[in-house]
C-alpha atoms as a PDB file:
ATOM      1  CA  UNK A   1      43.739-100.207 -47.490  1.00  0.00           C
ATOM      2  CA  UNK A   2      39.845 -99.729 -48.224  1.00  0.00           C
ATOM      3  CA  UNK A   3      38.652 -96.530 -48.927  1.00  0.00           C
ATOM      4  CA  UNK A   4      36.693 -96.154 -45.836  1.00  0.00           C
ATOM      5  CA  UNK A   5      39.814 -96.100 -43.301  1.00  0.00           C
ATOM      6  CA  UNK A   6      41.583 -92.946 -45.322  1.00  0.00           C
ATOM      7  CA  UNK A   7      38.825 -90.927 -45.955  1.00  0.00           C
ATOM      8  CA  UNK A   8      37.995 -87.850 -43.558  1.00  0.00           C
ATOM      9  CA  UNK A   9      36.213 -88.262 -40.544  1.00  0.00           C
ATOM     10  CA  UNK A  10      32.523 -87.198 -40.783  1.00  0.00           C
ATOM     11  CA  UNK A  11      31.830 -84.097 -38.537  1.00  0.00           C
ATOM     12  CA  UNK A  12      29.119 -85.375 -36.169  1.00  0.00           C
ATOM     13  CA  UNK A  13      25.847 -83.495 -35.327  1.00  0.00           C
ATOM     14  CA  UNK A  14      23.693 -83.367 -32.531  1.00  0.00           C
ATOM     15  CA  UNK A  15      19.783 -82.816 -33.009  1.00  0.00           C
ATOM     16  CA  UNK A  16      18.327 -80.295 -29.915  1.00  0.00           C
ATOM     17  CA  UNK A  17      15.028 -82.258 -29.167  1.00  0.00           C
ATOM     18  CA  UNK A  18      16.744 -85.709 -28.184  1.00  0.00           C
ATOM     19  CA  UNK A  19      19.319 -83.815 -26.559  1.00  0.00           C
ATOM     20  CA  UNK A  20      16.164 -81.498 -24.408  1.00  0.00           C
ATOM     21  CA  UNK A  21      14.494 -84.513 -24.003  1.00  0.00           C
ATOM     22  CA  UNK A  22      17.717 -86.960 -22.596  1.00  0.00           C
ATOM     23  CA  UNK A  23      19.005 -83.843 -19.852  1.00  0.00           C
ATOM     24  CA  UNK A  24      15.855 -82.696 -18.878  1.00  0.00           C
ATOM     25  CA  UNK A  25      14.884 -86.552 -17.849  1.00  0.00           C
ATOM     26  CA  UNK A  26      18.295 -86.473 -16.810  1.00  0.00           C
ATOM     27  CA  UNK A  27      17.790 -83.540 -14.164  1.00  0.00           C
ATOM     28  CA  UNK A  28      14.099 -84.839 -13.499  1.00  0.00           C
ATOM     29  CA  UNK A  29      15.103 -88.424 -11.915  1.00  0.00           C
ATOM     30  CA  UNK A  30      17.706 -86.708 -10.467  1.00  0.00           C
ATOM     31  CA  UNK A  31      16.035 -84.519  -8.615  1.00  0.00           C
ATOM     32  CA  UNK A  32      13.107 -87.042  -8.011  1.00  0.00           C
ATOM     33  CA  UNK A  33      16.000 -89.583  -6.412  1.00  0.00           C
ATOM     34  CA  UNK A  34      17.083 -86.564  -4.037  1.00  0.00           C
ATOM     35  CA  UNK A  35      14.292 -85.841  -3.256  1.00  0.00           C
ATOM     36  CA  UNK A  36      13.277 -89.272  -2.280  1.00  0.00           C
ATOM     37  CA  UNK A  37      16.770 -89.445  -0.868  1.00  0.00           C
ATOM     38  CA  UNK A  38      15.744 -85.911   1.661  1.00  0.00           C
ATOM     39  CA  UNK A  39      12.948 -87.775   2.981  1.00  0.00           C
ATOM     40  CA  UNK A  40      14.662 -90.792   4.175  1.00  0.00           C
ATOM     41  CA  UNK A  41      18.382 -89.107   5.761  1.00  0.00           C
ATOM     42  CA  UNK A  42      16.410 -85.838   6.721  1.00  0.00           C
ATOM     43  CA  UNK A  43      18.848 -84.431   9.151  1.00  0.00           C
ATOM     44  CA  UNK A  44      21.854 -84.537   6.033  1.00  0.00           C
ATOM     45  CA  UNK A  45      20.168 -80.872   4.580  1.00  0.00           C
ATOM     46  CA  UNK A  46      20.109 -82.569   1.310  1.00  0.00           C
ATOM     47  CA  UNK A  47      17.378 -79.763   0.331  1.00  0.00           C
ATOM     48  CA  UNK A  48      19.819 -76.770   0.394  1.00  0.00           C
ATOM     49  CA  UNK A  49      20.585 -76.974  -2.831  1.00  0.00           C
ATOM     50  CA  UNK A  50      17.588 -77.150  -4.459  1.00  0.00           C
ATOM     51  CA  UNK A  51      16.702 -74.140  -2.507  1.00  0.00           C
ATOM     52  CA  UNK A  52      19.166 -72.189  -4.032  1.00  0.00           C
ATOM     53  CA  UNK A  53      18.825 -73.337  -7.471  1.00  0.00           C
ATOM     54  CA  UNK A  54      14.861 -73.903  -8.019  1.00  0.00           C
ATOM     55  CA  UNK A  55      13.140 -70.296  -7.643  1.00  0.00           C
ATOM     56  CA  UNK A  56      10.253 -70.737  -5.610  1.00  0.00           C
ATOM     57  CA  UNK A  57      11.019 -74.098  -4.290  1.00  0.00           C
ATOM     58  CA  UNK A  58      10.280 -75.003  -0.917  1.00  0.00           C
ATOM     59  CA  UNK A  59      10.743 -77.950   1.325  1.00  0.00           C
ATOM     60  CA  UNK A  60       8.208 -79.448   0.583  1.00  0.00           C
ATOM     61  CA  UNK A  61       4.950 -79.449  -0.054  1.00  0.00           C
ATOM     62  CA  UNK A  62       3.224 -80.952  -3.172  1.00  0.00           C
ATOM     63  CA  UNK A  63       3.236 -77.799  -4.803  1.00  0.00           C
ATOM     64  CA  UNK A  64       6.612 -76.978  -4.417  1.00  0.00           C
ATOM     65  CA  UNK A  65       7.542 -80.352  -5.514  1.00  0.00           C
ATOM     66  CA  UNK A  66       5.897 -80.225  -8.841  1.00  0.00           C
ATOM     67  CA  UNK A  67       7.565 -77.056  -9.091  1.00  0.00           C
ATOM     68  CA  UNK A  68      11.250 -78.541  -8.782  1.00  0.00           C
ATOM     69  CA  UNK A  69      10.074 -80.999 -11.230  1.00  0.00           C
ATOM     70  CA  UNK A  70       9.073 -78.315 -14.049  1.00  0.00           C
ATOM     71  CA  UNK A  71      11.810 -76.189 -13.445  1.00  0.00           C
ATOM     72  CA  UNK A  72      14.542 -79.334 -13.352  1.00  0.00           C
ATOM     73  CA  UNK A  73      13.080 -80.327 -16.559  1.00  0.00           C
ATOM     74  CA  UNK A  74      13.517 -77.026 -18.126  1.00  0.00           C
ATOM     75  CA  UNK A  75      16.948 -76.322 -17.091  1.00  0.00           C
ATOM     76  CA  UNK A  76      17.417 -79.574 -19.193  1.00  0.00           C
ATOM     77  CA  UNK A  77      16.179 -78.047 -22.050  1.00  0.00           C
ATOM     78  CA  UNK A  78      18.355 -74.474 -21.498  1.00  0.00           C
ATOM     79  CA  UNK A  79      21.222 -76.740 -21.298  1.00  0.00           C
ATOM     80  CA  UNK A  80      20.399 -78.496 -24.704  1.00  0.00           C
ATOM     81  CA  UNK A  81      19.488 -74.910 -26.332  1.00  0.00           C
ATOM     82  CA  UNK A  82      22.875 -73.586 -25.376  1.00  0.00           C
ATOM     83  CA  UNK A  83      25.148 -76.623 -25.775  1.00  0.00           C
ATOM     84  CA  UNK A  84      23.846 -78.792 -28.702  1.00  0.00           C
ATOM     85  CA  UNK A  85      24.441 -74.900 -31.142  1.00  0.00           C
ATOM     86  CA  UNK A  86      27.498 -74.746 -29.783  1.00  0.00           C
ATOM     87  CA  UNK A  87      28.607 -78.508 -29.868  1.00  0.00           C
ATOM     88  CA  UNK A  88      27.702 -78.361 -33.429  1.00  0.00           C
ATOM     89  CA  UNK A  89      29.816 -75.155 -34.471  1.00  0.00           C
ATOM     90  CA  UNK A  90      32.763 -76.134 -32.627  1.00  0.00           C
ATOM     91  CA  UNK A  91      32.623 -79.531 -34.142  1.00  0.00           C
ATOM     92  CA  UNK A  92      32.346 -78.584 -38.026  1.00  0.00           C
ATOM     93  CA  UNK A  93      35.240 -76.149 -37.271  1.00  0.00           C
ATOM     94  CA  UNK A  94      37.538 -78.631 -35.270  1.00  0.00           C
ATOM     95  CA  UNK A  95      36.174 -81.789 -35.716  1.00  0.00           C
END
């Protein structure tokens, strides 16, 4: 048995920026695909979501588009501020 198979597992860590910068893309292509998804199957009220979800968001208008886009990339980033702390504590405790 080598020495690497019985010693303890390493307790892995997650850095915030790649984690901001991998969800917020995440929620920006996202929302760029439904988008482009809205304008083709109009009639499916694919839009009522983001209407709930994106203050100030409107269908659509350049503007308002833009505006999805910011605010989908910074719910990325709340979701990386909030998760990657608490992945990390949770993970030194349990691992």
């Amino acid at each position: 048995m080598s020495a690497q198979s019985t010693a303890a597992p390493i307790a892995r860590r997650l850095a915030v920026v790649p984690m901001g910068l991998s969800l917020s893309l995440l929620l920006a292509i996202s929302y760029v695909l439904c988008i482009a998804l809205g304008l083709i199957w109009w009639d499916a009220g694919l839009h009522q979501p983001w209407l709930q979800f994106l203050p100030g968001f409107t269908w659509l208008s350049w503007g308002s588009f833009l505006l999805g886009l910011v605010e989908s990339f910074a719910y990325g980033w709340y979701v990386a501020l909030v998760f990657t702390p608490l992945f990390n504590f949770f993970s030194a405790r349990f691992g």
